[in-house]
Protein backbone atom coordinates (compact mmCIF):
# COMPACT_ATOMS: atom_id res chain seq x y z
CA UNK A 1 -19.64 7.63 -14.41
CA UNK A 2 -20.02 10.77 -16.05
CA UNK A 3 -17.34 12.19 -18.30
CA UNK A 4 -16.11 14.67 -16.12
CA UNK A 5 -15.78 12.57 -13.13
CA UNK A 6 -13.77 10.26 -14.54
CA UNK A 7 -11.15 13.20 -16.06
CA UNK A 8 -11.30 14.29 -12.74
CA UNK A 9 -10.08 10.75 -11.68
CA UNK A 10 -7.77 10.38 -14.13
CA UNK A 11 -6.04 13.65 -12.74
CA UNK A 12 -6.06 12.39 -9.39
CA UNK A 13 -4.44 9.27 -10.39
CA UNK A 14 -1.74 11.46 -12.39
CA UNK A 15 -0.92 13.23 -9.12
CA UNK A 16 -0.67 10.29 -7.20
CA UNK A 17 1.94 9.10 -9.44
CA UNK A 18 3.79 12.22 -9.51
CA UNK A 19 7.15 10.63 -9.17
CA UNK A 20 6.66 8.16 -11.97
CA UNK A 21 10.12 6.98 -13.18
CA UNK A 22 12.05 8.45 -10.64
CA UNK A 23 14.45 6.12 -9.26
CA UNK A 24 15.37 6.13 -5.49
CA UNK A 25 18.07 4.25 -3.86
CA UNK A 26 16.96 3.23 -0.41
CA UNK A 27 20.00 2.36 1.59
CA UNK A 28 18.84 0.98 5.24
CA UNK A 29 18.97 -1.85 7.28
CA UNK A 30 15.92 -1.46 9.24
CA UNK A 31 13.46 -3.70 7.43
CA UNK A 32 10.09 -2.33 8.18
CA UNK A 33 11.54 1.21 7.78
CA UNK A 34 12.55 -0.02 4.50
CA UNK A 35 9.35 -1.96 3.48
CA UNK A 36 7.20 1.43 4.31
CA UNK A 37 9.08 4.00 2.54
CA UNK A 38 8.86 1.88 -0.60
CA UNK A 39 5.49 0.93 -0.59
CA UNK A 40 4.68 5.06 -0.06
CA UNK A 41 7.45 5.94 -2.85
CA UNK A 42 5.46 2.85 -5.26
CA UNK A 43 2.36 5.10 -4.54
CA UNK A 44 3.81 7.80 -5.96
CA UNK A 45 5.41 5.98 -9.48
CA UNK A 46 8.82 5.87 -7.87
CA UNK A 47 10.83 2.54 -9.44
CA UNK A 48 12.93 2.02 -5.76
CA UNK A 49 16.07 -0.39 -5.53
CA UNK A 50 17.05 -0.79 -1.83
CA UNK A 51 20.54 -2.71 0.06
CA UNK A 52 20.62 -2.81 3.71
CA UNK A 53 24.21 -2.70 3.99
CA UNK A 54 26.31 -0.10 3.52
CA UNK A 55 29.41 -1.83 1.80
CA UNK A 56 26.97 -2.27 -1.26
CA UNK A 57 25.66 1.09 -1.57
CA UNK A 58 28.05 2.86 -3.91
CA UNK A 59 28.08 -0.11 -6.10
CA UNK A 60 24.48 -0.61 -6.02
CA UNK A 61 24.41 3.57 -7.21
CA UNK A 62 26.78 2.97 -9.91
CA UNK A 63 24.64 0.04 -11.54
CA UNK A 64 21.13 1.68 -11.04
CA UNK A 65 21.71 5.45 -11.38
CA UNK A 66 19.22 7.09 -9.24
CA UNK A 67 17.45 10.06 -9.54
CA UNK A 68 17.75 10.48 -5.41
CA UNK A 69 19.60 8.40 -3.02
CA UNK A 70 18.10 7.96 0.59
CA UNK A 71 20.57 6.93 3.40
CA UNK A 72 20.33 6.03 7.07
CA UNK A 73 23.46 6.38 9.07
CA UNK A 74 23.71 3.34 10.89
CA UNK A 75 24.37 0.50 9.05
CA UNK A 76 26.44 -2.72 8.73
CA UNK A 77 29.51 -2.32 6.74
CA UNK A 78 30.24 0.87 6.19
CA UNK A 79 28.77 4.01 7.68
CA UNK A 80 25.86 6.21 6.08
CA UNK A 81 28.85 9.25 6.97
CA UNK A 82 31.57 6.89 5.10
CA UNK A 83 28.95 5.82 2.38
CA UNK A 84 28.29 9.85 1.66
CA UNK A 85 31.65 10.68 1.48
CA UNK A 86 32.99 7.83 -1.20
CA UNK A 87 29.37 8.79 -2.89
CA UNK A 88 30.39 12.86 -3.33
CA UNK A 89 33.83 12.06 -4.55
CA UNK A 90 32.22 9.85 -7.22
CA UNK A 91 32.57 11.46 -10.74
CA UNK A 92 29.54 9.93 -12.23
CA UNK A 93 26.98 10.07 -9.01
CA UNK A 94 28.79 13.34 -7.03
CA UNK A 95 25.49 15.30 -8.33
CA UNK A 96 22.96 12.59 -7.13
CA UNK A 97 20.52 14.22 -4.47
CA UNK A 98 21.15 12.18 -0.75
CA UNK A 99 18.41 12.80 1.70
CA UNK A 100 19.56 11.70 5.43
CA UNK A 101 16.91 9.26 7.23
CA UNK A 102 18.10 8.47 10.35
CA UNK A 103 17.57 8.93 13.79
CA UNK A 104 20.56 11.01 14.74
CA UNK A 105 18.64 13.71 15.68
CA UNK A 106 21.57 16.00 17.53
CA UNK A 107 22.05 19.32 15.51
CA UNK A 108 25.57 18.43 15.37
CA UNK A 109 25.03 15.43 13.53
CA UNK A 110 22.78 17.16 10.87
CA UNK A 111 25.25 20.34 10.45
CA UNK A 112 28.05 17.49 9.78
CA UNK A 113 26.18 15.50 7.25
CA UNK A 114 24.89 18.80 5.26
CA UNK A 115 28.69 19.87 5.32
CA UNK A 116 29.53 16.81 3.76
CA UNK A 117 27.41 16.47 1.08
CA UNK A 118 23.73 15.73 2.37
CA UNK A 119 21.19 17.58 0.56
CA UNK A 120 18.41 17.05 3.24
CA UNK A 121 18.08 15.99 6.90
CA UNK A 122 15.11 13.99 8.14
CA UNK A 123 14.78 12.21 12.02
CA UNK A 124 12.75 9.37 11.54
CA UNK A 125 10.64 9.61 14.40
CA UNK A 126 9.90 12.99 13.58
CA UNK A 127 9.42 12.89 9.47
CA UNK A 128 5.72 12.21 7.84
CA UNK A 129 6.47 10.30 4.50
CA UNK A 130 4.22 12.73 2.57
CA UNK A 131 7.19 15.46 3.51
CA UNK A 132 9.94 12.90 2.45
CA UNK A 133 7.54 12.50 -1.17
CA UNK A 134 7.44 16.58 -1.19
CA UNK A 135 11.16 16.62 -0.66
CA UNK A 136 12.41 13.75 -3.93
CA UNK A 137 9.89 15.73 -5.90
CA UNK A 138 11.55 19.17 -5.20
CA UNK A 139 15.31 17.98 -5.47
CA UNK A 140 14.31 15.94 -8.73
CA UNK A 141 12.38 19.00 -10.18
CA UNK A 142 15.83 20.91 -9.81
């Protein structure tokens, strides 16, 4: 391999890992849900913790510290609503990015959860991963 092609795959391996270090709290009970959006945030260089129940959430926040927190609404224990609520009135994770991933798709839902706190919004039946990867690179880059 010449010199050039492998800088050239060297760079492409750098952008694949784009979101190396990042640290994403995955809060959902759905299993395979779970198991995909980890393996495609691993891709990326993101170091993921993950609960599927949402009495361990805030506590699971505290001891990690993520860079971005992604949260489904339905879940055992608490709520993803009650969850973002005792997650915003937090003093040391208030300013963590939350990205929505549900399937609560009624605008109502989505105007409630952005009033509360949510920084993004994503239907899982209707989100490609690659926009959930462009979306945790543009909050962390803020």
């Amino acid at each position: 391999m010449s010199v050039s092609k492998k800088v050239d795959f060297a760079l492409e391996s750098m952008k694949q890992k784009s979101l190396g270090s990042v640290k994403v709290l995955m809060i959902e009970d759905d299993s395979m849900i779970q198991e995909m959006v980890i393996i495609k945030l691993v891709s990326h260089g993101c170091i993921p913790y993950a609960t599927k129940d949402g009495s361990e959430a805030v506590s699971m926040a505290e001891q990690y510290k993520p860079h971005i927190i992604i949260l489904d609404l339905m879940l055992p224990g608490k709520t993803g609503e009650e969850v973002l609520k005792e997650l915003k009135e937090h003093t040391d994770l208030s300013n963590t990015p939350i990205i929505v991933f549900t399937n609560k798709s009624s605008h109502e839902d989505k105007e409630t959860l952005i009033k509360l706190g949510a920084d993004k919004y994503f239907v899982k039946a209707q989100t490609d991963l690659n926009d959930l990867v462009t979306t945790i690179k543009d909050l962390v880059s803020k």
